[in-house]
Structures are given as structure tokens and as C-alpha cells.
C-alpha atoms as a PDB file:
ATOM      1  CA  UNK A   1      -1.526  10.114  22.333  1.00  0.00           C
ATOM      2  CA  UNK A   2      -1.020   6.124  21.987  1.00  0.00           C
ATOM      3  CA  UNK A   3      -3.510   3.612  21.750  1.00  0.00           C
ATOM      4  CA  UNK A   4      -3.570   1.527  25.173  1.00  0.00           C
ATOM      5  CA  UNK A   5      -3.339  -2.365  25.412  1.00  0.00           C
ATOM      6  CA  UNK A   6      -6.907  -2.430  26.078  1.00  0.00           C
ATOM      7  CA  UNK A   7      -7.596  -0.446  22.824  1.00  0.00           C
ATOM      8  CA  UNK A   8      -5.124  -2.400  20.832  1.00  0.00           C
ATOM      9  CA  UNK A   9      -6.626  -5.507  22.170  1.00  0.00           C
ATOM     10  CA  UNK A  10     -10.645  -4.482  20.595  1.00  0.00           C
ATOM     11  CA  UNK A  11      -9.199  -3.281  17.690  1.00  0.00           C
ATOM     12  CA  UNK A  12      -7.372  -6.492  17.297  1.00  0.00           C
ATOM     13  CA  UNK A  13     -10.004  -8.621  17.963  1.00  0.00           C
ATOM     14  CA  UNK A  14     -12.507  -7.075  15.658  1.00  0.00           C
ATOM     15  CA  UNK A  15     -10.321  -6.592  13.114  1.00  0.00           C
ATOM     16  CA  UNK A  16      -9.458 -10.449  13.237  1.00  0.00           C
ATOM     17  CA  UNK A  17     -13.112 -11.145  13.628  1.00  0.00           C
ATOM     18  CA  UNK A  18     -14.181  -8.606  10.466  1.00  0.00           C
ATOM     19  CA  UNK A  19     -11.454 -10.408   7.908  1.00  0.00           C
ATOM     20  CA  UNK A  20     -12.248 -14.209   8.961  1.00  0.00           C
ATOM     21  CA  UNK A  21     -15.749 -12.888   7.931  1.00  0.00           C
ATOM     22  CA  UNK A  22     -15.279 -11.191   4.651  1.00  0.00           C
ATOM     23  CA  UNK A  23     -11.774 -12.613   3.332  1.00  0.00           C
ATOM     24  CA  UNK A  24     -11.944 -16.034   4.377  1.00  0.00           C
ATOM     25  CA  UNK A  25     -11.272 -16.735   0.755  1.00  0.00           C
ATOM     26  CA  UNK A  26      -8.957 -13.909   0.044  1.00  0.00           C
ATOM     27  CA  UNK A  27      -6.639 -15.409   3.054  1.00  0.00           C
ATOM     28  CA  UNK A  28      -7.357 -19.215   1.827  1.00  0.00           C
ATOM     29  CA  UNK A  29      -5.588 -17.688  -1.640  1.00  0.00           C
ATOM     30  CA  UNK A  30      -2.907 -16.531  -0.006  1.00  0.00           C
ATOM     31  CA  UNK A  31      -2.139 -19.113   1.840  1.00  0.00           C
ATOM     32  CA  UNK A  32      -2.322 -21.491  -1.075  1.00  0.00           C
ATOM     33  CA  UNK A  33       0.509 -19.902  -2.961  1.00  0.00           C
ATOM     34  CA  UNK A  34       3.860 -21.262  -2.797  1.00  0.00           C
ATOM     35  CA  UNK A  35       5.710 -19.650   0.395  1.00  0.00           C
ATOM     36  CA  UNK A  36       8.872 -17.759  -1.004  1.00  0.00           C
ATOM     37  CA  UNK A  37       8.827 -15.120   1.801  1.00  0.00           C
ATOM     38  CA  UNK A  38       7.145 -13.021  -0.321  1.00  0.00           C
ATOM     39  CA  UNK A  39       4.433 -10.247   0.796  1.00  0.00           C
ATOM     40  CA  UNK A  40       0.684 -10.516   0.378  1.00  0.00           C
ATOM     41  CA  UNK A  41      -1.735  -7.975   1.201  1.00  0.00           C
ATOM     42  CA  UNK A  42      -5.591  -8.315   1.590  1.00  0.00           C
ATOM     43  CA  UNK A  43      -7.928  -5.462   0.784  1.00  0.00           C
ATOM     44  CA  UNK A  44     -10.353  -4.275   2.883  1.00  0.00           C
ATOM     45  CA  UNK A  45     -12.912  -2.015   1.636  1.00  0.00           C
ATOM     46  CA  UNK A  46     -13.164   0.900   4.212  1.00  0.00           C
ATOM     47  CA  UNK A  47     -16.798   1.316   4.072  1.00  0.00           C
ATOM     48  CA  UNK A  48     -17.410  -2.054   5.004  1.00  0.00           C
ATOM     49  CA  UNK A  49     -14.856  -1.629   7.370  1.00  0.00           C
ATOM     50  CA  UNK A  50     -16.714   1.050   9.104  1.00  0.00           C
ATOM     51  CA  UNK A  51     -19.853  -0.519   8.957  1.00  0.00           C
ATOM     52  CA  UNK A  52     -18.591  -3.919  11.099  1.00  0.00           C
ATOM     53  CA  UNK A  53     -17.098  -1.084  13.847  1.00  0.00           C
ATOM     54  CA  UNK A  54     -16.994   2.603  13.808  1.00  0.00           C
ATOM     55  CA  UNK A  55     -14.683   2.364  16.713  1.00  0.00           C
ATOM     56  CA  UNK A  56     -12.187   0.950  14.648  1.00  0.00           C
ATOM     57  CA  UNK A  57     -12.931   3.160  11.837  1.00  0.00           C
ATOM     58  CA  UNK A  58     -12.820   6.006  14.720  1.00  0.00           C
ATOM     59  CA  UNK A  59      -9.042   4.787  15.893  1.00  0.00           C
ATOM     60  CA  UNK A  60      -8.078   3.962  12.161  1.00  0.00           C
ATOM     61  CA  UNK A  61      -8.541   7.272  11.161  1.00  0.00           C
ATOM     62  CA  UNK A  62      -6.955   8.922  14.586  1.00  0.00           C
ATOM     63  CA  UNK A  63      -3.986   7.063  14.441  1.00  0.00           C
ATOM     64  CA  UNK A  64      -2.771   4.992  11.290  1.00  0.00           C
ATOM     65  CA  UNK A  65       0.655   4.323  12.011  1.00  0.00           C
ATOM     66  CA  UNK A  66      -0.335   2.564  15.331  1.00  0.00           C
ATOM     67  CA  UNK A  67      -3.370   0.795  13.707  1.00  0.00           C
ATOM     68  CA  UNK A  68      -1.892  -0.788  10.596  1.00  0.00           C
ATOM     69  CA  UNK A  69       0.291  -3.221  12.466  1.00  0.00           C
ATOM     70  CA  UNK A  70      -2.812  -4.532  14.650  1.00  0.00           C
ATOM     71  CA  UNK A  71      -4.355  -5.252  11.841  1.00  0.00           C
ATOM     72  CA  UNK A  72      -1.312  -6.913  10.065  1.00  0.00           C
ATOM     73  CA  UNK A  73      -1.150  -9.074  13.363  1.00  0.00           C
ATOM     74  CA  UNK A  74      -5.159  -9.719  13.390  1.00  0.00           C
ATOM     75  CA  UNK A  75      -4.577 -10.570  10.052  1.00  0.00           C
ATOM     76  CA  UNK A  76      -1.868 -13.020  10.623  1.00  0.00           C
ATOM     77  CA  UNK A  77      -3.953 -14.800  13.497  1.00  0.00           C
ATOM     78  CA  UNK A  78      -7.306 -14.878  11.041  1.00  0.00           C
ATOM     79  CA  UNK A  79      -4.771 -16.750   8.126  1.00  0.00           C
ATOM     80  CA  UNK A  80      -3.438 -18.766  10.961  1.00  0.00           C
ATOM     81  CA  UNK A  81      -7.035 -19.988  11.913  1.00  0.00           C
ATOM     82  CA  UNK A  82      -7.566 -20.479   8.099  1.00  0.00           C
ATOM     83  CA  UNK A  83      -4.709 -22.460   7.984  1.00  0.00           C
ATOM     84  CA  UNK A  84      -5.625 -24.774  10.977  1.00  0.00           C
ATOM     85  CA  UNK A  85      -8.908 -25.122   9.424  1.00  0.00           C
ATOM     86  CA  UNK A  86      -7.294 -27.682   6.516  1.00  0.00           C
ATOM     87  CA  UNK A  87      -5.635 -30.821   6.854  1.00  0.00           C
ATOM     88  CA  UNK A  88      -1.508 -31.507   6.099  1.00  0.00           C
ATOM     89  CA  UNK A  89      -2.478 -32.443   2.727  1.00  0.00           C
ATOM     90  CA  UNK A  90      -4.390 -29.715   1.567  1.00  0.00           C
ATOM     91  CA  UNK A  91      -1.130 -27.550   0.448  1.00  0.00           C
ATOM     92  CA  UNK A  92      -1.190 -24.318   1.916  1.00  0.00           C
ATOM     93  CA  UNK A  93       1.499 -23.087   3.793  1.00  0.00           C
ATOM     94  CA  UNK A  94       1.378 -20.440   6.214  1.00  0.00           C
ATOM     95  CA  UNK A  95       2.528 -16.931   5.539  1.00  0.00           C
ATOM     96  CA  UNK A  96       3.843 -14.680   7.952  1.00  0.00           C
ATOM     97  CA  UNK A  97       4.199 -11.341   5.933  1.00  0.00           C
ATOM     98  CA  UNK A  98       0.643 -10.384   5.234  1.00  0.00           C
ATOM     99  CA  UNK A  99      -0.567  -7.285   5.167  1.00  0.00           C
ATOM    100  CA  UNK A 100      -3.881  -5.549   5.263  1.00  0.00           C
ATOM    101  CA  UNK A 101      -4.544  -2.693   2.625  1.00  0.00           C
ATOM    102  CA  UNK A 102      -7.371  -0.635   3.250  1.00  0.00           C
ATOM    103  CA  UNK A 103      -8.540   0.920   0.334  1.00  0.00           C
ATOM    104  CA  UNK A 104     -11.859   3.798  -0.484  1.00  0.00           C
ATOM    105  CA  UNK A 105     -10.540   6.229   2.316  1.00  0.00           C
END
């Protein structure tokens, strides 16, 4: 089975909404470091995870390999909102390969 675009879309959205919550510092961090294409990862506790959305958690569990990359792009569209957030002259620089790292499965 494969999630639909109407289940990619919630877990997307919550996902986004969950890290803008609890890592709006961890992304800030990130995107404060020079930009050498390099790869960052945030990591999200799992319990706290499932405690925002057991639907996610539900789906997360079901199927990784799908999930993951929503995240990864909720993750990039939370750091892009960071990132709009500051002026020019704040220097952070947007990072496109971020990744989110769930951790306490």
C-alpha cells in the first residue's frame, strides 16, 4: 500500500507544524552555518513526536520509506519559514539538504 496525496499532504503539514514548534532553534542553527552543501539533520524525539499526532506516528511506523522524505520536505518548508523570518543581514543562508532524524523508536 502507498500513502495517498491526501495522506502525504496531513502528514506534511503536521510534521511542518510539529518542528516550527519544537526546533525553531535547532533549524535557526542550521541555517546559521556557513552553506557548503553540506547535510544537516534535526532530531526529533519520537515520543514527542507521537504525542503532537498519533496519526503520524501511526503512518511513520506503517511505512518509513514513504514518510521520511515528507518530513525532509516539511522540514525544508519549516527552515524556509525560519529563514524568511530574519532580515538580509542577519547571516543565515538557506539549506536545502536537511534532514529529519527521528530518534527513541
Amino acid at each position: 500500500m502507498m500513502l495517498n496525496t491526501e495522506q502525504v499532504a496531513v502528514i506534511g503539514q503536521t510534521f511542518e507544524s510539529y518542528v516550527s514548534e519544537h526546533h525553531w532553534n535547532d533549524i535557526l542553527q542550521i541555517l546559521q552555518e556557513p552553506d557548503d552543501g553540506a547535510h544537516f539533520s534535526v532530531i526529533v524525539n519520537a515520543m514527542t513526536l507521537f504525542e503532537a499526532s498519533m496519526e503520524v506516528a501511526e503512518y511513520l511506523i506503517a511505512f518509513p520509506t514513504e514518510v521520511l522524505p515528507v518530513f525532509d520536505n516539511a522540514l525544508r518548508r519549516a527552515a524556509m519559514t525560519v529563514f524568511q523570518s530574519f532580515s538580509e543581514n542577519d547571516n543565515i543562508v538557506m539549506k536545502q539538504n536537511l534532514h529529519a532524524r527521528v530518534s527513541g523508536l
